[in-house]
C-alpha atoms as a PDB file:
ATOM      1  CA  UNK A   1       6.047  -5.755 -28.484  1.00  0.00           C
ATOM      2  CA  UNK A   2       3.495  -4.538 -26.301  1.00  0.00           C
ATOM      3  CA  UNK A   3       3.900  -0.667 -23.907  1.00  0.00           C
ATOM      4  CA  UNK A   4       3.608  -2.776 -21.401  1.00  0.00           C
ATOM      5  CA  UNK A   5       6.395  -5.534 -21.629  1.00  0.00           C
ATOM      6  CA  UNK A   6       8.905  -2.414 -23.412  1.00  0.00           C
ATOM      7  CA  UNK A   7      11.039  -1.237 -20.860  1.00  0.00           C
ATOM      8  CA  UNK A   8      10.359   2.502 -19.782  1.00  0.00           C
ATOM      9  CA  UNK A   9       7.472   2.897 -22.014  1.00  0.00           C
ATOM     10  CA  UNK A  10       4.550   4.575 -20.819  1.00  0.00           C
ATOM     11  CA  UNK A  11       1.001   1.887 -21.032  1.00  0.00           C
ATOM     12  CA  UNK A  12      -2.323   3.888 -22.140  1.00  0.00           C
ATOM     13  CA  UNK A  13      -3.702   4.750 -19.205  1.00  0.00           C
ATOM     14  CA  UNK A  14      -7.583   6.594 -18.331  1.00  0.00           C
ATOM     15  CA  UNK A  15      -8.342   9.085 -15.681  1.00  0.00           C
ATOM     16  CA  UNK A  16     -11.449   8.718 -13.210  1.00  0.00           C
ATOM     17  CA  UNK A  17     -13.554  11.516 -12.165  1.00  0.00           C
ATOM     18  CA  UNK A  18     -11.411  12.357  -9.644  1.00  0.00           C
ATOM     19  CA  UNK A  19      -8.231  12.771 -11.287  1.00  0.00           C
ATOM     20  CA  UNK A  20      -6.842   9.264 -10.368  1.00  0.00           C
ATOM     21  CA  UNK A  21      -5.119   7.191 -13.220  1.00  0.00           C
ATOM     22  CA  UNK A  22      -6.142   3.749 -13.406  1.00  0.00           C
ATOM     23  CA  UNK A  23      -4.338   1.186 -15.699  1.00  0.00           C
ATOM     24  CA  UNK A  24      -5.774   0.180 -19.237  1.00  0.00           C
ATOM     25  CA  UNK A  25      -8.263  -3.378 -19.211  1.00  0.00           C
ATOM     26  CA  UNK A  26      -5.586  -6.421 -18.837  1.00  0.00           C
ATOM     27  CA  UNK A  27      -2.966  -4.620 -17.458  1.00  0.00           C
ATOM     28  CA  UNK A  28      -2.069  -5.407 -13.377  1.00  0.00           C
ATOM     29  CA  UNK A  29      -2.504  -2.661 -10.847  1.00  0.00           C
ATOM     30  CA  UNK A  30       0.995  -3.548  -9.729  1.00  0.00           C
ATOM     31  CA  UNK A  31       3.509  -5.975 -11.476  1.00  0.00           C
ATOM     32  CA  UNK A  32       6.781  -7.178  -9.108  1.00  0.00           C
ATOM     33  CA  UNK A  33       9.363  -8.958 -11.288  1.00  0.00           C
ATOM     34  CA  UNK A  34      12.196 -10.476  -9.601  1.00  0.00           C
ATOM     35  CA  UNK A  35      12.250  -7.513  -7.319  1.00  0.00           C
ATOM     36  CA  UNK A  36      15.093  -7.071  -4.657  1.00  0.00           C
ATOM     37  CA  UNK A  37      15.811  -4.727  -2.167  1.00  0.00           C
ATOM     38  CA  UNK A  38      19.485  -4.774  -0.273  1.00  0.00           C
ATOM     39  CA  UNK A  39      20.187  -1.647   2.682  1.00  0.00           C
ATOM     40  CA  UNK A  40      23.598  -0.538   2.953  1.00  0.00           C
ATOM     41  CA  UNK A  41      24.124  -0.468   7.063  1.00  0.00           C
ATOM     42  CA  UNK A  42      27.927   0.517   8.168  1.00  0.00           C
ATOM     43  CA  UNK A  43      29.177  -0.438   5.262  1.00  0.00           C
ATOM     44  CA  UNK A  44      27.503  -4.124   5.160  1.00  0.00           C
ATOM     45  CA  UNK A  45      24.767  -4.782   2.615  1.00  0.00           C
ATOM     46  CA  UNK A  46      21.865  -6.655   4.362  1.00  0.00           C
ATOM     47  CA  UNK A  47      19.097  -7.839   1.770  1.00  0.00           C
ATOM     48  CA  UNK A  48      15.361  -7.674   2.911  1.00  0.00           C
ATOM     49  CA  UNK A  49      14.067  -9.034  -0.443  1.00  0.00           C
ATOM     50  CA  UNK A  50      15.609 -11.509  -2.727  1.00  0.00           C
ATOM     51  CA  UNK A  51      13.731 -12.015  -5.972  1.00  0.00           C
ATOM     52  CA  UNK A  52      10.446 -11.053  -6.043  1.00  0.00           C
ATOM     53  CA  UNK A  53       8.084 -11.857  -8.167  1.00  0.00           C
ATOM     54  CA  UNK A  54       3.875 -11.211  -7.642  1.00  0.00           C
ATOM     55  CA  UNK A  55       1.199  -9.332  -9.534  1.00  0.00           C
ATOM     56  CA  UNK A  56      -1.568  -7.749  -8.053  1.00  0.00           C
ATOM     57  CA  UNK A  57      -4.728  -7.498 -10.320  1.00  0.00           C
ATOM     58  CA  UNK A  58      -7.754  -4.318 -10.710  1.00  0.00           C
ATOM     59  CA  UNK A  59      -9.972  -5.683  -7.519  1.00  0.00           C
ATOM     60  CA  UNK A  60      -7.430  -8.387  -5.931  1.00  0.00           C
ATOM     61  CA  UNK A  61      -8.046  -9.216  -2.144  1.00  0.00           C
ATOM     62  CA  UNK A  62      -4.756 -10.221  -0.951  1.00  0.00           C
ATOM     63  CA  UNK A  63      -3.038 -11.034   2.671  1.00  0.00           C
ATOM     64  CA  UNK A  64       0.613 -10.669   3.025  1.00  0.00           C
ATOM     65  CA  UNK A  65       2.213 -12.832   5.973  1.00  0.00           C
ATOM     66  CA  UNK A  66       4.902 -13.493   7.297  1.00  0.00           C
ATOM     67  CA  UNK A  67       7.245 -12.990  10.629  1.00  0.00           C
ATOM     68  CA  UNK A  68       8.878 -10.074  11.657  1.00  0.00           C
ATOM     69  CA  UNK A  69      12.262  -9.961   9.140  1.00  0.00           C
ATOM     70  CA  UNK A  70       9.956 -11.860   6.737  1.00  0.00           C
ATOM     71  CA  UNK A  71      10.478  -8.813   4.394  1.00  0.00           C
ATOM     72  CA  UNK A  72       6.611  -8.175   4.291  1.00  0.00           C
ATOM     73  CA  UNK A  73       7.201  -4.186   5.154  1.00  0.00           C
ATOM     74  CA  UNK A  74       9.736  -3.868   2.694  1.00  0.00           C
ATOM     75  CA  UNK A  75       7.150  -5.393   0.397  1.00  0.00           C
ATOM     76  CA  UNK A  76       4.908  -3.083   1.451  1.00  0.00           C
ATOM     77  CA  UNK A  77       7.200   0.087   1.061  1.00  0.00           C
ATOM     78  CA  UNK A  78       7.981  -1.157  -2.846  1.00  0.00           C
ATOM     79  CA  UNK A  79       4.259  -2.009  -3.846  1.00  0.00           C
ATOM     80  CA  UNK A  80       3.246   1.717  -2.308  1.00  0.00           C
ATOM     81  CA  UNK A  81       6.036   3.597  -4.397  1.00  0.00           C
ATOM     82  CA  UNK A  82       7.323   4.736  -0.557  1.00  0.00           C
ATOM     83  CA  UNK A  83      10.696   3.109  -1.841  1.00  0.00           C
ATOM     84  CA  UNK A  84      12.745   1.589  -4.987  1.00  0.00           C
ATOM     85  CA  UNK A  85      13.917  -1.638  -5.890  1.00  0.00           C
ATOM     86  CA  UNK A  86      17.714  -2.220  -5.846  1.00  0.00           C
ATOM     87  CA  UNK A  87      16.949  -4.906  -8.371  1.00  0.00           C
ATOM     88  CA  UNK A  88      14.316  -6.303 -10.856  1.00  0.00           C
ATOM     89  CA  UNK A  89      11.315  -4.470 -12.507  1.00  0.00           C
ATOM     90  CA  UNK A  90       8.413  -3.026 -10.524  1.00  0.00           C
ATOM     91  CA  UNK A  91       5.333  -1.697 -12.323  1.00  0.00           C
ATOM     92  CA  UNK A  92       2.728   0.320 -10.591  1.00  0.00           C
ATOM     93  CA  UNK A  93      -0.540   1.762 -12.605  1.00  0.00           C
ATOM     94  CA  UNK A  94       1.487   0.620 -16.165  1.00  0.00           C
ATOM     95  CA  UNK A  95       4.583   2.687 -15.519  1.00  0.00           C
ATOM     96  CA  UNK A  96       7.377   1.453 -14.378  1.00  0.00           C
ATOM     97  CA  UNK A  97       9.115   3.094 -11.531  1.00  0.00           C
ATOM     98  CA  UNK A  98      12.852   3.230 -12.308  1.00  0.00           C
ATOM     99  CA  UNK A  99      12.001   5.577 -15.178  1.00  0.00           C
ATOM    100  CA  UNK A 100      10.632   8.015 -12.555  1.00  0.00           C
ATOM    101  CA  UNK A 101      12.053  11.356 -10.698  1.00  0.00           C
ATOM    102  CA  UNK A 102      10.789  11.597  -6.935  1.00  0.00           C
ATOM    103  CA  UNK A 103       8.459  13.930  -7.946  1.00  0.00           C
ATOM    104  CA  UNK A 104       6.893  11.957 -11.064  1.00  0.00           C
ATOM    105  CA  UNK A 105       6.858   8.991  -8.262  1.00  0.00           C
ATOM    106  CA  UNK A 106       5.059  11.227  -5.600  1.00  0.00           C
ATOM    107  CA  UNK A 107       2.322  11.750  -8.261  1.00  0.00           C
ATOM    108  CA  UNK A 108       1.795   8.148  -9.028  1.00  0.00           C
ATOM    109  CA  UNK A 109       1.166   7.684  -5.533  1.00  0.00           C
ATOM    110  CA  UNK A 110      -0.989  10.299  -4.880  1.00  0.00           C
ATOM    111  CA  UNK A 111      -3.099   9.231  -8.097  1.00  0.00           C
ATOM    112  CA  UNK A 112      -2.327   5.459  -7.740  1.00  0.00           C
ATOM    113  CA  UNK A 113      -2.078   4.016  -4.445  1.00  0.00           C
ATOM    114  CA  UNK A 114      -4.130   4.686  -1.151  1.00  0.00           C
ATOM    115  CA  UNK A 115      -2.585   3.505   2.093  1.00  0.00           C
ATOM    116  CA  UNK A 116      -4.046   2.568   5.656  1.00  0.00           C
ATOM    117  CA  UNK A 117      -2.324   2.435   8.621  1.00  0.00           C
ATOM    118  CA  UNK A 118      -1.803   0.820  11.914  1.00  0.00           C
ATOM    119  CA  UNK A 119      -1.672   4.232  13.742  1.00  0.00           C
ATOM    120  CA  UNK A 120      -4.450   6.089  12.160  1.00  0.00           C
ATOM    121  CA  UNK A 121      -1.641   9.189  11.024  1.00  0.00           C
ATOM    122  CA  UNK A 122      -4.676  11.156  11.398  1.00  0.00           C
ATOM    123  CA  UNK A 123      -3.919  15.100  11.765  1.00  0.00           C
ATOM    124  CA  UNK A 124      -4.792  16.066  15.637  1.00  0.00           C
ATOM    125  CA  UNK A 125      -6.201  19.159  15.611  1.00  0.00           C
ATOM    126  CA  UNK A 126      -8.143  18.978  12.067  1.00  0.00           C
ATOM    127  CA  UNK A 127     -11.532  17.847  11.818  1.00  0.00           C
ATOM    128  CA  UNK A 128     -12.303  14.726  10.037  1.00  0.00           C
ATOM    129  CA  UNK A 129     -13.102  16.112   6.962  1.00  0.00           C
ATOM    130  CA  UNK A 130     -10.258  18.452   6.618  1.00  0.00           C
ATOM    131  CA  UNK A 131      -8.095  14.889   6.925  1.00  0.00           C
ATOM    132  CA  UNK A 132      -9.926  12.901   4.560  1.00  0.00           C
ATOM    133  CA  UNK A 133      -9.753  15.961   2.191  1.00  0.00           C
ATOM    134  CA  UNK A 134      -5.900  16.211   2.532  1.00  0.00           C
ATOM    135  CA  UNK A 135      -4.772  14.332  -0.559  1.00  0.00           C
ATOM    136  CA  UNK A 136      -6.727  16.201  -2.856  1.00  0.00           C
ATOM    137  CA  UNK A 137      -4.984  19.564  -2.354  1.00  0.00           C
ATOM    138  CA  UNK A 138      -2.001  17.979  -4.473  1.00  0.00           C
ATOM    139  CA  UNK A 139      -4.448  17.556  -7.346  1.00  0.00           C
ATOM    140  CA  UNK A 140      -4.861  21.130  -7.518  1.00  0.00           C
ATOM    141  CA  UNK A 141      -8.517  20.949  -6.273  1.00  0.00           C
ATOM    142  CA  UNK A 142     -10.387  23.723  -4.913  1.00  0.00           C
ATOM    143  CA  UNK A 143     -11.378  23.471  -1.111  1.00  0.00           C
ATOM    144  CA  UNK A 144     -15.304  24.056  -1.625  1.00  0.00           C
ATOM    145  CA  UNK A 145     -14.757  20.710  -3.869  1.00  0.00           C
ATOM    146  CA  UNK A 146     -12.387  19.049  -1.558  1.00  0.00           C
ATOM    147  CA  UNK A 147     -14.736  19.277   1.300  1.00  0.00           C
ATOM    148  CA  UNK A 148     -17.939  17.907  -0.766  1.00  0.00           C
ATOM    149  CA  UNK A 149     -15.577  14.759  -1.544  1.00  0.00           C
ATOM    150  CA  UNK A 150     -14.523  13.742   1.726  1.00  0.00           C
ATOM    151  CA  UNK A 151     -17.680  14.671   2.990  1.00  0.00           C
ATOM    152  CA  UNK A 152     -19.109  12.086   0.445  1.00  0.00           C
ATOM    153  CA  UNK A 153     -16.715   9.499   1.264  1.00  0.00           C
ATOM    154  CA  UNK A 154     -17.110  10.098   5.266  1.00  0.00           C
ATOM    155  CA  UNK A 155     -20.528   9.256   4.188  1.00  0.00           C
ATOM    156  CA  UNK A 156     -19.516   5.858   2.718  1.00  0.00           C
ATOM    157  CA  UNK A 157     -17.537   4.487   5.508  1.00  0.00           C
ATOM    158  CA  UNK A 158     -20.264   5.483   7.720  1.00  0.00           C
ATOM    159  CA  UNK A 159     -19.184   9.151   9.165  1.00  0.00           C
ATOM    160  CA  UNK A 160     -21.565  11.639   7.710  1.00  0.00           C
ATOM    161  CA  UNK A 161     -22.324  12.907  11.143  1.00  0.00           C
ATOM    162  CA  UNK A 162     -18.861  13.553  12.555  1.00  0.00           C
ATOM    163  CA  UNK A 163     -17.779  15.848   9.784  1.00  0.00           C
ATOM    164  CA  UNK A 164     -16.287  18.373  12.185  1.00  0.00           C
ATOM    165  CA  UNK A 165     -14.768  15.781  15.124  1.00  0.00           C
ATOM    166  CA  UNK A 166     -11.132  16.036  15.458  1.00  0.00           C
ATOM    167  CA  UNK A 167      -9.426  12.525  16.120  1.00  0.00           C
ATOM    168  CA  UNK A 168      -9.074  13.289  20.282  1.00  0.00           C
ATOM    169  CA  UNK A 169     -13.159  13.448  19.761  1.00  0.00           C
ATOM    170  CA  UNK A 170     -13.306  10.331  17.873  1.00  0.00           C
ATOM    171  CA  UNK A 171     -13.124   6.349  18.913  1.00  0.00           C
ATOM    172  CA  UNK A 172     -10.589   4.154  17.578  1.00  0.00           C
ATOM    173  CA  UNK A 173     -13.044   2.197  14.792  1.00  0.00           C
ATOM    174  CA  UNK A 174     -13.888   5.925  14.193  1.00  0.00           C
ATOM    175  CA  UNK A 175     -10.672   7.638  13.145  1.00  0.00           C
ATOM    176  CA  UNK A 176      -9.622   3.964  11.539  1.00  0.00           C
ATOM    177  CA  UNK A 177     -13.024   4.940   9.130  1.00  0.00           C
ATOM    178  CA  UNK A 178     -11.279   8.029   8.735  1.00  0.00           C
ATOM    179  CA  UNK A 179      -8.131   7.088   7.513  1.00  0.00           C
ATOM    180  CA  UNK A 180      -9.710   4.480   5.221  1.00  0.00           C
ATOM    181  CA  UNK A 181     -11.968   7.703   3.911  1.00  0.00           C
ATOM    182  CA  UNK A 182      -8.309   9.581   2.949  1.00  0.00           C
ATOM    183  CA  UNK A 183      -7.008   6.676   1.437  1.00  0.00           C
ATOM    184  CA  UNK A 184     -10.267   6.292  -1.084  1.00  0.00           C
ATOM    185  CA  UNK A 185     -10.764   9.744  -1.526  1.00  0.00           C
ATOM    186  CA  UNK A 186      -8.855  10.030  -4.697  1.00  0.00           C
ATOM    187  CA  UNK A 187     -10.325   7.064  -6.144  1.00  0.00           C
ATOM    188  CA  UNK A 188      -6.804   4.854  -6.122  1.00  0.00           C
ATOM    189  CA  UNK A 189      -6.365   1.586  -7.883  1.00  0.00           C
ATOM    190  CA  UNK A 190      -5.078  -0.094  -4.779  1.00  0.00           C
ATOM    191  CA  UNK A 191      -5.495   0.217  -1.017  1.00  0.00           C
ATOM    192  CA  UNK A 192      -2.550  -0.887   1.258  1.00  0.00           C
ATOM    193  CA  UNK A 193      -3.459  -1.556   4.350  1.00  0.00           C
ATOM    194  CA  UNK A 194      -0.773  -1.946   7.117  1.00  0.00           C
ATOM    195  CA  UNK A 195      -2.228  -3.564  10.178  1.00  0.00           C
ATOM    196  CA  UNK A 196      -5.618  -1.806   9.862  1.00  0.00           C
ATOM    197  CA  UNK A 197      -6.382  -3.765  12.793  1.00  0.00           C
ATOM    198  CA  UNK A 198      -3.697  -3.666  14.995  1.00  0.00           C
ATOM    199  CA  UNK A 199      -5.021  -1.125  17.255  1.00  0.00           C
ATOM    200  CA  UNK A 200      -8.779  -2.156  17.678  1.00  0.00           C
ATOM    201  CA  UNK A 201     -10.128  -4.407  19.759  1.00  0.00           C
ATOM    202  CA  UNK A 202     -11.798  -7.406  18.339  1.00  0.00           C
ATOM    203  CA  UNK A 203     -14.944  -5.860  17.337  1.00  0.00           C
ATOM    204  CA  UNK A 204     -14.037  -2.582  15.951  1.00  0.00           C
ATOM    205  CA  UNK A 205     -11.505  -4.846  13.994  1.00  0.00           C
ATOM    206  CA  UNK A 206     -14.018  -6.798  12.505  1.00  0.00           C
ATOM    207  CA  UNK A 207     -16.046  -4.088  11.948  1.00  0.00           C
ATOM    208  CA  UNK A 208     -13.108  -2.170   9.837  1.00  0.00           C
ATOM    209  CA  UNK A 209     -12.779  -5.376   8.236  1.00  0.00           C
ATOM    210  CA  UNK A 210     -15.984  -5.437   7.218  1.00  0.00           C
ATOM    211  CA  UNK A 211     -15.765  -2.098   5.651  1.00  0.00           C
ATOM    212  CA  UNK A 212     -12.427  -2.259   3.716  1.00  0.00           C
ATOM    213  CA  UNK A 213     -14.026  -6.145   2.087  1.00  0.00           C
ATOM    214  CA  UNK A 214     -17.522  -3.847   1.520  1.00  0.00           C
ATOM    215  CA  UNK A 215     -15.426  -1.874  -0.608  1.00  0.00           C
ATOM    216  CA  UNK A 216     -13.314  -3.748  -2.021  1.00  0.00           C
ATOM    217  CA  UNK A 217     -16.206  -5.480  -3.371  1.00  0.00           C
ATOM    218  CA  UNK A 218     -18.091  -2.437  -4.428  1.00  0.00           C
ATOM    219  CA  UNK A 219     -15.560   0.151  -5.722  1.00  0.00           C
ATOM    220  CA  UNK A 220     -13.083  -2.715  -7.511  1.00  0.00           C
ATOM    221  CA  UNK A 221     -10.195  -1.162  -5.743  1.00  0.00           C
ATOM    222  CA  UNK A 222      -7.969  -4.061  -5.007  1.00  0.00           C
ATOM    223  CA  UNK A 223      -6.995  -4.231  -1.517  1.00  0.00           C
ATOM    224  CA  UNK A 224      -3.791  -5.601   0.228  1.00  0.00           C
ATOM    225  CA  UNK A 225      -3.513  -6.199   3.833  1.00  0.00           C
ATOM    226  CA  UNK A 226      -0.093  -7.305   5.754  1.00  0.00           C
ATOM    227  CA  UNK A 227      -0.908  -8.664   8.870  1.00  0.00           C
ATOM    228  CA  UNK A 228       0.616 -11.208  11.537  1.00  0.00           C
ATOM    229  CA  UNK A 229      -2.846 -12.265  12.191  1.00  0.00           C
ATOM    230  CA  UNK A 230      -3.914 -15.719  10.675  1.00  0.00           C
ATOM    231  CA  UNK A 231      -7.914 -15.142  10.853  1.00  0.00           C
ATOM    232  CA  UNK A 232      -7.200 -12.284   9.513  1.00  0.00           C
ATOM    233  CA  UNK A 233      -5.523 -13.154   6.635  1.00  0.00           C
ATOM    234  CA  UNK A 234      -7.857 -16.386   6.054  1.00  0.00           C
ATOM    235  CA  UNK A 235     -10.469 -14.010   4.940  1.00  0.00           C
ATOM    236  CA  UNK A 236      -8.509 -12.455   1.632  1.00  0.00           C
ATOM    237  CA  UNK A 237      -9.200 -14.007  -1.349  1.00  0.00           C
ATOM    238  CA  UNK A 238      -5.314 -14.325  -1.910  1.00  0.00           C
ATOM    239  CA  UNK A 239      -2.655 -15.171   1.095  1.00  0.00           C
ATOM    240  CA  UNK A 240       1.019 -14.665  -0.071  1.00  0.00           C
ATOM    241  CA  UNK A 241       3.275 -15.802   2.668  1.00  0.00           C
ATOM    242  CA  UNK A 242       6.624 -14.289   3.003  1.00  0.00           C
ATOM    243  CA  UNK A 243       9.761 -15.223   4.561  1.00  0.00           C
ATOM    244  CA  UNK A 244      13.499 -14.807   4.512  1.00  0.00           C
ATOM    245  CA  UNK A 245      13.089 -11.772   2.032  1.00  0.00           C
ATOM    246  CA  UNK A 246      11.332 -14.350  -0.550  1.00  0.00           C
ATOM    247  CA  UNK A 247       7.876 -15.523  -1.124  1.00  0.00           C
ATOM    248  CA  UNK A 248       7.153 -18.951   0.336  1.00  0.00           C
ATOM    249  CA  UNK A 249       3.912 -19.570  -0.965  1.00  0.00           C
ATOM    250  CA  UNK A 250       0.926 -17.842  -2.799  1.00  0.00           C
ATOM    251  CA  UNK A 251      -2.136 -19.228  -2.365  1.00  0.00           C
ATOM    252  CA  UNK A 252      -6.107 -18.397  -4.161  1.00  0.00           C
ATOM    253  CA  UNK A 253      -8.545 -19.348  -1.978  1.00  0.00           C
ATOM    254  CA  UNK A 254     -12.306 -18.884  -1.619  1.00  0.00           C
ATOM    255  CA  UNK A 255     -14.977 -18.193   1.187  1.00  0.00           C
ATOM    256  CA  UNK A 256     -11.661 -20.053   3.488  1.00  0.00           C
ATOM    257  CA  UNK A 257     -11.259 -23.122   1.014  1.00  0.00           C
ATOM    258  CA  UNK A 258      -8.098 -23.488  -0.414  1.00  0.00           C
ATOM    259  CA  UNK A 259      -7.902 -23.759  -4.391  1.00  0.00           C
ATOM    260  CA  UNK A 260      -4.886 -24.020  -5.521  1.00  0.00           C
ATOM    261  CA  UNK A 261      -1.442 -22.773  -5.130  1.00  0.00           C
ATOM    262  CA  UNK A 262       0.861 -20.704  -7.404  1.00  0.00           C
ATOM    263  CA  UNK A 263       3.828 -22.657  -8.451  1.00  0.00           C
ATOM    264  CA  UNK A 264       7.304 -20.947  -7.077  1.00  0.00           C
ATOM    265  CA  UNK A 265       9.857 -20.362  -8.830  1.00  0.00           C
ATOM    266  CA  UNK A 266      13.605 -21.815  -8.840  1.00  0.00           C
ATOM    267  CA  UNK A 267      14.557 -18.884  -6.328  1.00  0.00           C
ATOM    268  CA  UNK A 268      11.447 -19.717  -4.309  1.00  0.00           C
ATOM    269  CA  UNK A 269      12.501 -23.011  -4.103  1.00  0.00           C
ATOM    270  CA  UNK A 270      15.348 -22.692  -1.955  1.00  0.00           C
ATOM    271  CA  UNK A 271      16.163 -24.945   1.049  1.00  0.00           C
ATOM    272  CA  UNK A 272      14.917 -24.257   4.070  1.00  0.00           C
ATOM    273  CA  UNK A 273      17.957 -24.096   5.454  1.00  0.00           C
ATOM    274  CA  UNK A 274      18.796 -21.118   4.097  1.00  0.00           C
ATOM    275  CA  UNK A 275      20.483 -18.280   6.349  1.00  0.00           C
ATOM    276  CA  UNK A 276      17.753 -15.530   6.748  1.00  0.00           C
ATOM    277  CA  UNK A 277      18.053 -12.381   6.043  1.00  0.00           C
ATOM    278  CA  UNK A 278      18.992  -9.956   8.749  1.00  0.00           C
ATOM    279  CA  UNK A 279      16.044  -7.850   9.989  1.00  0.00           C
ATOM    280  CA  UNK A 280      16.801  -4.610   8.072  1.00  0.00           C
ATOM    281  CA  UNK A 281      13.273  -3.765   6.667  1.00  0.00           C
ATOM    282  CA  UNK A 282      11.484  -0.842   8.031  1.00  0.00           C
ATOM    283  CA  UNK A 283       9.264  -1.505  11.175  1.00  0.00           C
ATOM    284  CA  UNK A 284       5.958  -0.487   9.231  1.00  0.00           C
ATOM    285  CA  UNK A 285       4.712   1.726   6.125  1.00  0.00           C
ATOM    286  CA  UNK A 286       3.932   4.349   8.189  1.00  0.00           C
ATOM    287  CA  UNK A 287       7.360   4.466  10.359  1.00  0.00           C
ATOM    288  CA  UNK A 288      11.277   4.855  10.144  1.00  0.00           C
ATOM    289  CA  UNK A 289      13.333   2.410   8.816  1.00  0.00           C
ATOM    290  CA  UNK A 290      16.447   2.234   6.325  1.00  0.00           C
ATOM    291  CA  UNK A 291      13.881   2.865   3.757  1.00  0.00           C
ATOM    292  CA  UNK A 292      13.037   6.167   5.400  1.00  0.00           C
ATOM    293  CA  UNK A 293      16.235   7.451   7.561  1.00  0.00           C
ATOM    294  CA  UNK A 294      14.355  10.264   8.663  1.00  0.00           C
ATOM    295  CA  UNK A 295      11.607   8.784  10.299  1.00  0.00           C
ATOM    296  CA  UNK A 296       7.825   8.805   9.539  1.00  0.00           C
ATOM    297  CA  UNK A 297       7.538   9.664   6.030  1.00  0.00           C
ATOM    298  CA  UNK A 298       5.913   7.002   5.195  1.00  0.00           C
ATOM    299  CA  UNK A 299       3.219   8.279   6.620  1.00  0.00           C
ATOM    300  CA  UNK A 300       3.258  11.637   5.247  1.00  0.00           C
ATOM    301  CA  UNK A 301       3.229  10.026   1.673  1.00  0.00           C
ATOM    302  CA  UNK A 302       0.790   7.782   2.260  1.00  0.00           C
ATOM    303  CA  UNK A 303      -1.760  10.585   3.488  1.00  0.00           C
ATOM    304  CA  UNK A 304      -0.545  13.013   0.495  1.00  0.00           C
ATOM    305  CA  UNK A 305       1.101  11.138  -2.430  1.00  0.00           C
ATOM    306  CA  UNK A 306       3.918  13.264  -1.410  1.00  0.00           C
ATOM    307  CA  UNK A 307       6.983  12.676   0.562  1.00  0.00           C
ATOM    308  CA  UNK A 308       8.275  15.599   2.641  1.00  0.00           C
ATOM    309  CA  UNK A 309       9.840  18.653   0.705  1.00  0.00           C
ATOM    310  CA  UNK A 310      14.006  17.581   1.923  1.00  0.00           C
ATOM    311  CA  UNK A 311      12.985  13.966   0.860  1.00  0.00           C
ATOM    312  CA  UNK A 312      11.895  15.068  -2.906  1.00  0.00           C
ATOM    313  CA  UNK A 313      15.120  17.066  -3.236  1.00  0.00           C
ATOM    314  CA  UNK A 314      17.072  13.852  -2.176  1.00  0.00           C
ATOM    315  CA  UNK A 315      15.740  12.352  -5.319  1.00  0.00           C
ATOM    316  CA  UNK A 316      14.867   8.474  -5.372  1.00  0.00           C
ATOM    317  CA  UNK A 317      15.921   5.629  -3.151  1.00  0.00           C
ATOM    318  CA  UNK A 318      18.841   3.678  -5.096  1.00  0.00           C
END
């Protein structure tokens, strides 16, 4: 039996230059099995994913759709480590996350996962490089060297000259860059992105899209978008449609053509008829939800790795 398929045992994993872990050669940069996730509200148990199954592999391009109740935040909250599964297996970077504390899962995160969202979650009054460089003071690295790498990466997503702006001094596109900068800083082995549109105009949107497919291509970090847009989501590699807290569809495509799709599963196969699933994801990655009762940690962890101090004492989600 392989580490990987051996439940709770640790894969071989390597360490980047920056301190990041990236799975071993063959092994997915996340692995979903039959994943569910069911919120207790008042005492009634309303599921927002039923049986979940999806791998994401080193360097994927993939668009998750699907309307709102769909279960495509929920999806997102799982995949980023911001939350547990109540059922089912979920992998991220080889390990698999029920064997984790809150702490252990914080640090998978941080060295794991980078996240982008809708709302920028920038810090107001620090410059742009003191944000970018945020995540890397929970890998123990000294400022001096903190600085030179999110000066670095500023310099990547086109920013070298607005080192020092704070976010009030910066355009939209421009503190988008900047959250895209903090979420590749540490050199993750996937970048969730949450909207990363949503706010821009049509240009600046492109423009960001341009960026995040530029480095996708470049750095190999796989990248996965939600979005309610459709153009959007026709120019991922992969679309994986959601609804009713399953996935409908997951479809490989290239430059727009449609190749093939995955065959579903029994569970995926259910009638259409099927009574959805009440709405009780959270609204976004980055905001409260019954994933987060206390509002906004999600986007605390996804600048840091690290959920606020009273959440790691909680302990994990159930």
């Amino acid at each position: 039996m392989s580490a990987r398929s051996e439940p709770g045992l640790r894969a071989p994993q390597s360490r980047t230059k920056t301190g990041s872990v990236t799975p071993p050669p063959g092994v997915p940069a996340i692995e979903a099995v039959d994943v569910s996730r069911t919120y207790e509200l008042d005492g009634v148990s309303v599921p927002a994913l039923r049986g979940v199954s999806l791998t994401i592999a080193p360097g994927d391009y993939v668009a998750v759709i699907g309307p709102s109740g769909s279960g495509k935040s929920t999806l997102m909250h799982l995949l980023g480590g911001l939350d547990r599964p109540t059922d089912g297996r979920l992998v991220i970077g080889g390990r698999d996350v029920a064997t984790l504390s809150a702490p252990e899962l914080a640090t998978l995160r941080n060295e794991t996962i980078g996240f982008v969202f809708q709302a920028f979650h920038l810090l107001p009054r620090t410059s742009a490089v003191d944000n970018v460089a945020l995540p890397l003071v929970y890998r123990g690295i000294g400022a001096r060297q903190r600085r030179e790498r999110a000066a670095a990466m500023l310099g990547r997503v086109g920013l070298g000259h607005r080192l020092h702006h704070r976010p009030n001094q910066l355009s939209g596109g421009e503190q988008q860059r900047v959250a895209i900068a903090r979420a590749l800083v540490t050199d993750p082995a996937v970048l969730l992105a949450d909207e990363p549109t949503g706010n821009l105009d049509s240009a600046t949107g492109e423009a960001v899209l341009e960026l995040l497919e530029r480095l996708n291509a470049e750095s190999g970090v796989a990248l996965v978008m939600v979005t309610h847009d459709q153009e959007v989501a026709a120019r991922a590699r992969r679309r994986i449609a959601a609804r009713d807290g399953m996935v409908r569809s997951d479809t490989v495509t290239a430059g727009g053509d449609r190749l093939h799709d995955r065959p579903l599963s029994d569970r995926e196969r259910r009638p259409e008829t099927l009574d959805p699933a009440p709405s009780a994801e959270p609204r976004s990655v980055s905001g409260s939800g019954p994933g987060h009762p206390s509002g906004g940690s999600g986007g605390a962890a996804g600048a840091t790795g690290r959920l606020p101090r009273h959440e790691q004492r909680g302990g994990g989600a159930p």
